[in-house]
PDB file of N, CA and C in Angstrom:
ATOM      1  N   UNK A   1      74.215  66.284  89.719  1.00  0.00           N
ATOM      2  CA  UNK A   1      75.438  66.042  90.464  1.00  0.00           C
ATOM      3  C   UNK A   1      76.138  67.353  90.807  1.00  0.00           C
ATOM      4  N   UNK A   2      76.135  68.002  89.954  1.00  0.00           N
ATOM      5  CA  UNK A   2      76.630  69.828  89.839  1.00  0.00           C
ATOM      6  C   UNK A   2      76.137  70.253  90.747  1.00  0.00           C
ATOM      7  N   UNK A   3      74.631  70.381  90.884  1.00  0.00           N
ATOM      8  CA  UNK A   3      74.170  71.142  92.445  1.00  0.00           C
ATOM      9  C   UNK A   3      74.103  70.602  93.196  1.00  0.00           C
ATOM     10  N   UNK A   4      74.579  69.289  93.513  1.00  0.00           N
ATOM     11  CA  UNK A   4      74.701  68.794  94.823  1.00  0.00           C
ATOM     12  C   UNK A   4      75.949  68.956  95.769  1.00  0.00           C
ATOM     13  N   UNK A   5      77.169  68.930  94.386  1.00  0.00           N
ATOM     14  CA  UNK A   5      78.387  69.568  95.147  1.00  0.00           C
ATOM     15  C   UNK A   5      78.522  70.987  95.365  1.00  0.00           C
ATOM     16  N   UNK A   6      77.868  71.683  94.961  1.00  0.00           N
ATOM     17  CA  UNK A   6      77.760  73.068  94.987  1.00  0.00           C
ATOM     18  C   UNK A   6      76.832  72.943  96.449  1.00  0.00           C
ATOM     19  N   UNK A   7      76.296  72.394  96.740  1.00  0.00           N
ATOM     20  CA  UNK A   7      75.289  72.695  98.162  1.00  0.00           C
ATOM     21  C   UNK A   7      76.325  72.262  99.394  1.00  0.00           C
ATOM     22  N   UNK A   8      77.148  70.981  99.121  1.00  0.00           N
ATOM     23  CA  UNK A   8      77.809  70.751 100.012  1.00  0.00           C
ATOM     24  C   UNK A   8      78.785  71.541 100.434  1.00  0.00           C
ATOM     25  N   UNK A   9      79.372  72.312  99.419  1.00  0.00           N
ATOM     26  CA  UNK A   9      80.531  73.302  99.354  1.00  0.00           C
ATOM     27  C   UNK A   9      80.099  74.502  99.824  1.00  0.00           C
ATOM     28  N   UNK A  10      79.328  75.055  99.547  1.00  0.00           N
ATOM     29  CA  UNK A  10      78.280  76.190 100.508  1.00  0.00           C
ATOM     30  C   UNK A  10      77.909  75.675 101.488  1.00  0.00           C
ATOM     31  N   UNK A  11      77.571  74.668 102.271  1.00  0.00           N
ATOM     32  CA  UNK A  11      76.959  74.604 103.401  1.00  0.00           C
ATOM     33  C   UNK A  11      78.778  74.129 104.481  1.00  0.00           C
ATOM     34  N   UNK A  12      79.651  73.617 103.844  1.00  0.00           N
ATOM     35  CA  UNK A  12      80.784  73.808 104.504  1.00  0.00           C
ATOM     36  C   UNK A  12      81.592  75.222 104.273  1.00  0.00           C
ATOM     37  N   UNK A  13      81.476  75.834 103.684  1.00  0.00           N
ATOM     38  CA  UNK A  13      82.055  77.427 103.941  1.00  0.00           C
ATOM     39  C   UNK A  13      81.541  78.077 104.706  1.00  0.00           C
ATOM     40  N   UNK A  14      80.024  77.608 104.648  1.00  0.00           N
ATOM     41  CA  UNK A  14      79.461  78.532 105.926  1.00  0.00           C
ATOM     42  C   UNK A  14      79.850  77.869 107.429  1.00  0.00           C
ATOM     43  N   UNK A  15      80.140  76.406 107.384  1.00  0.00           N
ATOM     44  CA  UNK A  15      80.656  76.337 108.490  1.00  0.00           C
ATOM     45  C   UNK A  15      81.847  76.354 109.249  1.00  0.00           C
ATOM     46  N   UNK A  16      82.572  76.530 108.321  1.00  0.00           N
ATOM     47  CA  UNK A  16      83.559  77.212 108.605  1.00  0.00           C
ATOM     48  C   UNK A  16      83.534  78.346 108.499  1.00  0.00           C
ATOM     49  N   UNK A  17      82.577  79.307 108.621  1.00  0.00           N
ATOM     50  CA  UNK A  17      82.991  80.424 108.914  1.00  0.00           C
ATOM     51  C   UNK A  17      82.390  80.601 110.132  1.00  0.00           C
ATOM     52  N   UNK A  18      81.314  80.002 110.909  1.00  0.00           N
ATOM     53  CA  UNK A  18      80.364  79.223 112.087  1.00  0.00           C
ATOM     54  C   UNK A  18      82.119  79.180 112.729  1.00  0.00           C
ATOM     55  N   UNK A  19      82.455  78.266 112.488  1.00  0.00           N
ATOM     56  CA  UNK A  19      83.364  77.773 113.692  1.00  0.00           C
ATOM     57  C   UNK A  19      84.319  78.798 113.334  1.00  0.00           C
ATOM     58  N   UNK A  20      84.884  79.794 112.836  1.00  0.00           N
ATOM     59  CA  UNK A  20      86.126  80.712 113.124  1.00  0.00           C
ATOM     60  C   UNK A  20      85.379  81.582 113.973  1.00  0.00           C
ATOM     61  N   UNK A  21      83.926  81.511 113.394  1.00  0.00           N
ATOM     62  CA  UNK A  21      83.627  82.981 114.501  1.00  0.00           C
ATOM     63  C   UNK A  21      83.278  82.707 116.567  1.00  0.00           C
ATOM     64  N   UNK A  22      83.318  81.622 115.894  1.00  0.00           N
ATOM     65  CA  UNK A  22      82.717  80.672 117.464  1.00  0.00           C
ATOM     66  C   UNK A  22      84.238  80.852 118.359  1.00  0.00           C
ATOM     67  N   UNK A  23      85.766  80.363 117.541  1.00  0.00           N
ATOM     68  CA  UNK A  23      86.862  80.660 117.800  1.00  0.00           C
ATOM     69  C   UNK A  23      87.558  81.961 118.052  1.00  0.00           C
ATOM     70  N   UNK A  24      86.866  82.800 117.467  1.00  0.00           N
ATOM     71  CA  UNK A  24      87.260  84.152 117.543  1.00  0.00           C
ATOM     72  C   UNK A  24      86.487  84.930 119.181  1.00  0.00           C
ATOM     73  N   UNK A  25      84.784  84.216 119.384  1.00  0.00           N
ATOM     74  CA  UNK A  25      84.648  84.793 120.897  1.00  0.00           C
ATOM     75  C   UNK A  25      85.260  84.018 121.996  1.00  0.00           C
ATOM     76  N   UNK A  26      85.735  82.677 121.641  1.00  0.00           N
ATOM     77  CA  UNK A  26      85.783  81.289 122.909  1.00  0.00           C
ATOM     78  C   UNK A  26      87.422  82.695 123.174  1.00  0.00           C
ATOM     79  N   UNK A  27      88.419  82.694 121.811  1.00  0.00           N
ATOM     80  CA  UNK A  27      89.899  83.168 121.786  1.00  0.00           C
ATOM     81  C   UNK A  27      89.576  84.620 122.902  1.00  0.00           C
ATOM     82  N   UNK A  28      88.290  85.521 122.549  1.00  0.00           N
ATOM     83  CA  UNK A  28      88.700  86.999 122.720  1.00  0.00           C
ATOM     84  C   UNK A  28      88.012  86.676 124.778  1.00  0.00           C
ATOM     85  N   UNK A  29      87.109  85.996 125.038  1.00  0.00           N
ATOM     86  CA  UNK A  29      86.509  85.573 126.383  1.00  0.00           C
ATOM     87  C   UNK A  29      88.048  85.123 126.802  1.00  0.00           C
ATOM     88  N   UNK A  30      88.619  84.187 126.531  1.00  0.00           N
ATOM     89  CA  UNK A  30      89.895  83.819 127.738  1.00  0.00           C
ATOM     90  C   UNK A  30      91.330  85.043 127.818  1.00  0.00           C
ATOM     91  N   UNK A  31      90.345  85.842 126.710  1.00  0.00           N
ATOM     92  CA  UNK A  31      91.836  87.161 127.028  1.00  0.00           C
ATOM     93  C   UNK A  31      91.076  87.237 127.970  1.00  0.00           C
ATOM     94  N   UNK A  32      89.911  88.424 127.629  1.00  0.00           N
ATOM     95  CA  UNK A  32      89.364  89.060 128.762  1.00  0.00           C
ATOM     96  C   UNK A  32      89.135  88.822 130.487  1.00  0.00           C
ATOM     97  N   UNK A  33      89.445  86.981 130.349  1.00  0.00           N
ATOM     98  CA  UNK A  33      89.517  86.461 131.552  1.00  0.00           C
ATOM     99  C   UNK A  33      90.772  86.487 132.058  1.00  0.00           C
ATOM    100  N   UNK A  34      91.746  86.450 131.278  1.00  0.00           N
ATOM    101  CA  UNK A  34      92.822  86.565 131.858  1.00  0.00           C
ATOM    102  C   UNK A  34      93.576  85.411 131.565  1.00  0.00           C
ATOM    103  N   UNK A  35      92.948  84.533 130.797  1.00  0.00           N
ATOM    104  CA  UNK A  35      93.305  83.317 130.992  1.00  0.00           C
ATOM    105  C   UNK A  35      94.177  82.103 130.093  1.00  0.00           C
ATOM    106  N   UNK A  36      95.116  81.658 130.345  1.00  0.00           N
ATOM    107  CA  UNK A  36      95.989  81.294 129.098  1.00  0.00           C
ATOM    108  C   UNK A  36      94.952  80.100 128.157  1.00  0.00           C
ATOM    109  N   UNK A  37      95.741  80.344 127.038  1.00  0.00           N
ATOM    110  CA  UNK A  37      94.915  79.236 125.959  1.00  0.00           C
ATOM    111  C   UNK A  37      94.704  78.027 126.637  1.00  0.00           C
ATOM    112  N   UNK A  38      93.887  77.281 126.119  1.00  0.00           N
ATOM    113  CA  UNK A  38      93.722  75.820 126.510  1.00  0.00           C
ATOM    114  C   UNK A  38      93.706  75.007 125.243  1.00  0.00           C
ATOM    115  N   UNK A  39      94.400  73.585 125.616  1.00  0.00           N
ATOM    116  CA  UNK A  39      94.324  72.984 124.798  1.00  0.00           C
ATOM    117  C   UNK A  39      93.172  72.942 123.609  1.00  0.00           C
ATOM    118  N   UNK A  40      92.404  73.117 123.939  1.00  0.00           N
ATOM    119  CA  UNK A  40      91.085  72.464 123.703  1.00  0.00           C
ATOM    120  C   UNK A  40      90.917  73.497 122.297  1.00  0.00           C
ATOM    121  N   UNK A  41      91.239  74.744 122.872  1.00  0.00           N
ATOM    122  CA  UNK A  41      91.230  76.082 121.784  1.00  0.00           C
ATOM    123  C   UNK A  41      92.372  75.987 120.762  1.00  0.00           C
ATOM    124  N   UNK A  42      93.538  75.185 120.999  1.00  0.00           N
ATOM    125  CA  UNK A  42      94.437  75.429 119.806  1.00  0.00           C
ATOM    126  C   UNK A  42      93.931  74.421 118.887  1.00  0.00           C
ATOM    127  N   UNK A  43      93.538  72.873 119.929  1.00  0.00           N
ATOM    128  CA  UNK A  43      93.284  71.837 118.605  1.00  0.00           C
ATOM    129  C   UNK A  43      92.334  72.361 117.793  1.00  0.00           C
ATOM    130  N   UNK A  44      91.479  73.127 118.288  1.00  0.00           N
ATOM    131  CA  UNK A  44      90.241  73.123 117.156  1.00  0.00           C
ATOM    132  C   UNK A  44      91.273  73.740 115.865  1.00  0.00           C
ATOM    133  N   UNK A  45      92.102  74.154 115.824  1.00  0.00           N
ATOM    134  CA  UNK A  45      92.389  75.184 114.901  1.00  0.00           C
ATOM    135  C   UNK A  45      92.523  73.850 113.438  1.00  0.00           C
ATOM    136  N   UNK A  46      93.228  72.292 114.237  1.00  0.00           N
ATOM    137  CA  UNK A  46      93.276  71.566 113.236  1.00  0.00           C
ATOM    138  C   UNK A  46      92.108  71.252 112.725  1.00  0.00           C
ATOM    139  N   UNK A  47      91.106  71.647 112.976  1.00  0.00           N
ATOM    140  CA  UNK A  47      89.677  70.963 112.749  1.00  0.00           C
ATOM    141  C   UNK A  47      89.521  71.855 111.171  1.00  0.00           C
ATOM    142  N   UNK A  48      90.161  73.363 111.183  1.00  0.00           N
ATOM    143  CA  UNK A  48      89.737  73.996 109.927  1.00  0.00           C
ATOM    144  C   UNK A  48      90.735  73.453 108.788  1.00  0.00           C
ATOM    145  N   UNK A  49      91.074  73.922 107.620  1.00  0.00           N
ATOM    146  CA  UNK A  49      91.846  72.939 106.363  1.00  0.00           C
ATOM    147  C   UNK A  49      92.914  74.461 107.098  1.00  0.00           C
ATOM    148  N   UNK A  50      94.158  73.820 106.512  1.00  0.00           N
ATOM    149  CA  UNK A  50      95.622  74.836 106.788  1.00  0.00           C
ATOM    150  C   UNK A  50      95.387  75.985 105.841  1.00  0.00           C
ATOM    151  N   UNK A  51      94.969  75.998 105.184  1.00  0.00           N
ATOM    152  CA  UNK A  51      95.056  77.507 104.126  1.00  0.00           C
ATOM    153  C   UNK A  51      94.159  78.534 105.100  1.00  0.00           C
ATOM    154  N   UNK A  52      92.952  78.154 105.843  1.00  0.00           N
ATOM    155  CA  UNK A  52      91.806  78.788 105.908  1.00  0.00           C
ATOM    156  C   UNK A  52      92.727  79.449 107.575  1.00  0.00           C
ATOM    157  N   UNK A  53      93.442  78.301 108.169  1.00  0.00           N
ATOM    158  CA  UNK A  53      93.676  78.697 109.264  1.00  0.00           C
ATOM    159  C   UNK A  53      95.350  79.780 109.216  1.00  0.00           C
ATOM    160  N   UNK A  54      95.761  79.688 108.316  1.00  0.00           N
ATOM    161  CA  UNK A  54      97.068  80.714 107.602  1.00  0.00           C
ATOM    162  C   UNK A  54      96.182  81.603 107.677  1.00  0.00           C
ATOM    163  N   UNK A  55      94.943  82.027 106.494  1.00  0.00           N
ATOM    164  CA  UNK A  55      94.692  82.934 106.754  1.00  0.00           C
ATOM    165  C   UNK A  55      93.893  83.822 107.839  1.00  0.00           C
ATOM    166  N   UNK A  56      93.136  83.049 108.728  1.00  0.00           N
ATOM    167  CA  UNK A  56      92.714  83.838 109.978  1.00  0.00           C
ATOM    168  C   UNK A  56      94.138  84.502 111.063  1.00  0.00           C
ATOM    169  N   UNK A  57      94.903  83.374 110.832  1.00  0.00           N
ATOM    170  CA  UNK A  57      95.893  83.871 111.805  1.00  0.00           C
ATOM    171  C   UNK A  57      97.017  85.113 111.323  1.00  0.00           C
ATOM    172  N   UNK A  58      96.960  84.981 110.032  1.00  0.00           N
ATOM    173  CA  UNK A  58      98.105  86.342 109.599  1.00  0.00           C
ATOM    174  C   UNK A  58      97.016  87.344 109.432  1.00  0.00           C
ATOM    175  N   UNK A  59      95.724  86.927 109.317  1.00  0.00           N
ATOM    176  CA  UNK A  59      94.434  88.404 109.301  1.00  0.00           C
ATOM    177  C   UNK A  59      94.950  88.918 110.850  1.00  0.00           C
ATOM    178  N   UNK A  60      94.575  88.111 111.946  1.00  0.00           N
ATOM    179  CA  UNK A  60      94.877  88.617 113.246  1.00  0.00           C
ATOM    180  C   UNK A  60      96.236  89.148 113.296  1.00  0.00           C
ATOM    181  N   UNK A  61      97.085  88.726 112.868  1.00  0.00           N
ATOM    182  CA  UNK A  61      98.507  89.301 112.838  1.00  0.00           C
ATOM    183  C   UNK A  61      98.757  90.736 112.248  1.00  0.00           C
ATOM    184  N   UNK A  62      98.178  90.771 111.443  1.00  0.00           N
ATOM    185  CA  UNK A  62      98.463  92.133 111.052  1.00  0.00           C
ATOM    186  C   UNK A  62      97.169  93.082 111.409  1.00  0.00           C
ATOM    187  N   UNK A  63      95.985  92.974 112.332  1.00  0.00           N
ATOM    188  CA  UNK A  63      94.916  93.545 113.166  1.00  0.00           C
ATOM    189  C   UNK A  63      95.777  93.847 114.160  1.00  0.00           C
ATOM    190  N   UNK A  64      96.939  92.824 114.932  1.00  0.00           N
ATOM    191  CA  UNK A  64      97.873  93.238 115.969  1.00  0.00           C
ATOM    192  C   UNK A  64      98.956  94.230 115.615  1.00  0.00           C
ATOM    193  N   UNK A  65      99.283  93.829 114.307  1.00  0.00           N
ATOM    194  CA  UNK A  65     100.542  94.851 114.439  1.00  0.00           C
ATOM    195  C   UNK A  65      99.841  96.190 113.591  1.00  0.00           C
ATOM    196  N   UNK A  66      99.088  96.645 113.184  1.00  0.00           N
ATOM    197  CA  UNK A  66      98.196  97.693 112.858  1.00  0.00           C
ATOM    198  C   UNK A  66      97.811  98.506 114.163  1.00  0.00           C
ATOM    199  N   UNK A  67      97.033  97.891 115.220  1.00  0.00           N
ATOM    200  CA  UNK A  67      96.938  98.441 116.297  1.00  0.00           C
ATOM    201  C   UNK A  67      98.045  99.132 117.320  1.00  0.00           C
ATOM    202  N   UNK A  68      99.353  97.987 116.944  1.00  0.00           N
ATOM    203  CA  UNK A  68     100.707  98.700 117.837  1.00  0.00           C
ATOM    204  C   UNK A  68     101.007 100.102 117.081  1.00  0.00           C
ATOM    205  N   UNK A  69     101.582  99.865 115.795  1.00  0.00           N
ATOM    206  CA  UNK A  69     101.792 100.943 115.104  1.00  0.00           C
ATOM    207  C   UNK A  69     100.958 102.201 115.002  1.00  0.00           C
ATOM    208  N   UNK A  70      99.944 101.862 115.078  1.00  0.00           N
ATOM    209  CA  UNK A  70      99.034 103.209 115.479  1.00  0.00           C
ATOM    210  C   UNK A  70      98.999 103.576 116.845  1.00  0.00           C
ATOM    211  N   UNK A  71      99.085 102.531 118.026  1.00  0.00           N
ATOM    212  CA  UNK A  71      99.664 103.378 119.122  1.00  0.00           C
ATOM    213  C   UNK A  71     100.964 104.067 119.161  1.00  0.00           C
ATOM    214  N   UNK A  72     102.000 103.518 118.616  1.00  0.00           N
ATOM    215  CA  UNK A  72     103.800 104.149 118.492  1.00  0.00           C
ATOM    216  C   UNK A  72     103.423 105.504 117.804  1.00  0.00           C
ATOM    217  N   UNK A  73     102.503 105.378 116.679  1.00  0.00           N
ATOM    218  CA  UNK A  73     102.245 106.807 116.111  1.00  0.00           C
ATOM    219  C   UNK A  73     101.378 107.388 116.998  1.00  0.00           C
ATOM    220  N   UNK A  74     100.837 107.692 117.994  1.00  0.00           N
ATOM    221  CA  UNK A  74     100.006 108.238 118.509  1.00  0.00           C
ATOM    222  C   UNK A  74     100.313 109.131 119.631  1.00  0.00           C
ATOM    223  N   UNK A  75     101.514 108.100 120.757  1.00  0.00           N
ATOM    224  CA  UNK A  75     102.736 108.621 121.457  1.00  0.00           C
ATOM    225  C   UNK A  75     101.495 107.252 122.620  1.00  0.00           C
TER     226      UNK A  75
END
């Protein structure tokens, strides 16, 4: 019973990490297009559990404000 929940629990971490990274090119393609979010891209976010999606989004948050601050320091 032990390694069966252990397989299920590994084979869903990996997919969730499958779908953040899938979210992370669909997110970085509609910058590059120019193009505002679409629905379609925020719901998925409910698809991940709330802890997992706190933390991708304050990871990106502070990748953004890391990048400003090193431009303000830079001139």
């Amino acid at each position: 019973m032990t390694d069966a929940l252990l397989f299920v629990h590994q084979v869903g971490a990996r997919a969730l990490v499958a779908f953040a990274v899938v979210l992370g090119v669909w997110g970085a393609y509609l910058y590059f297009r120019r193009e505002s979010l679409t629905g379609g891209f925020r719901s998925s976010f409910l698809i991940m559990t709330k802890r997992r999606e706190a933390v991708y989004l304050a990871g990106a948050a502070w990748i953004v404000a890391i990048a400003y601050l090193r431009g303000f320091a830079t001139g």
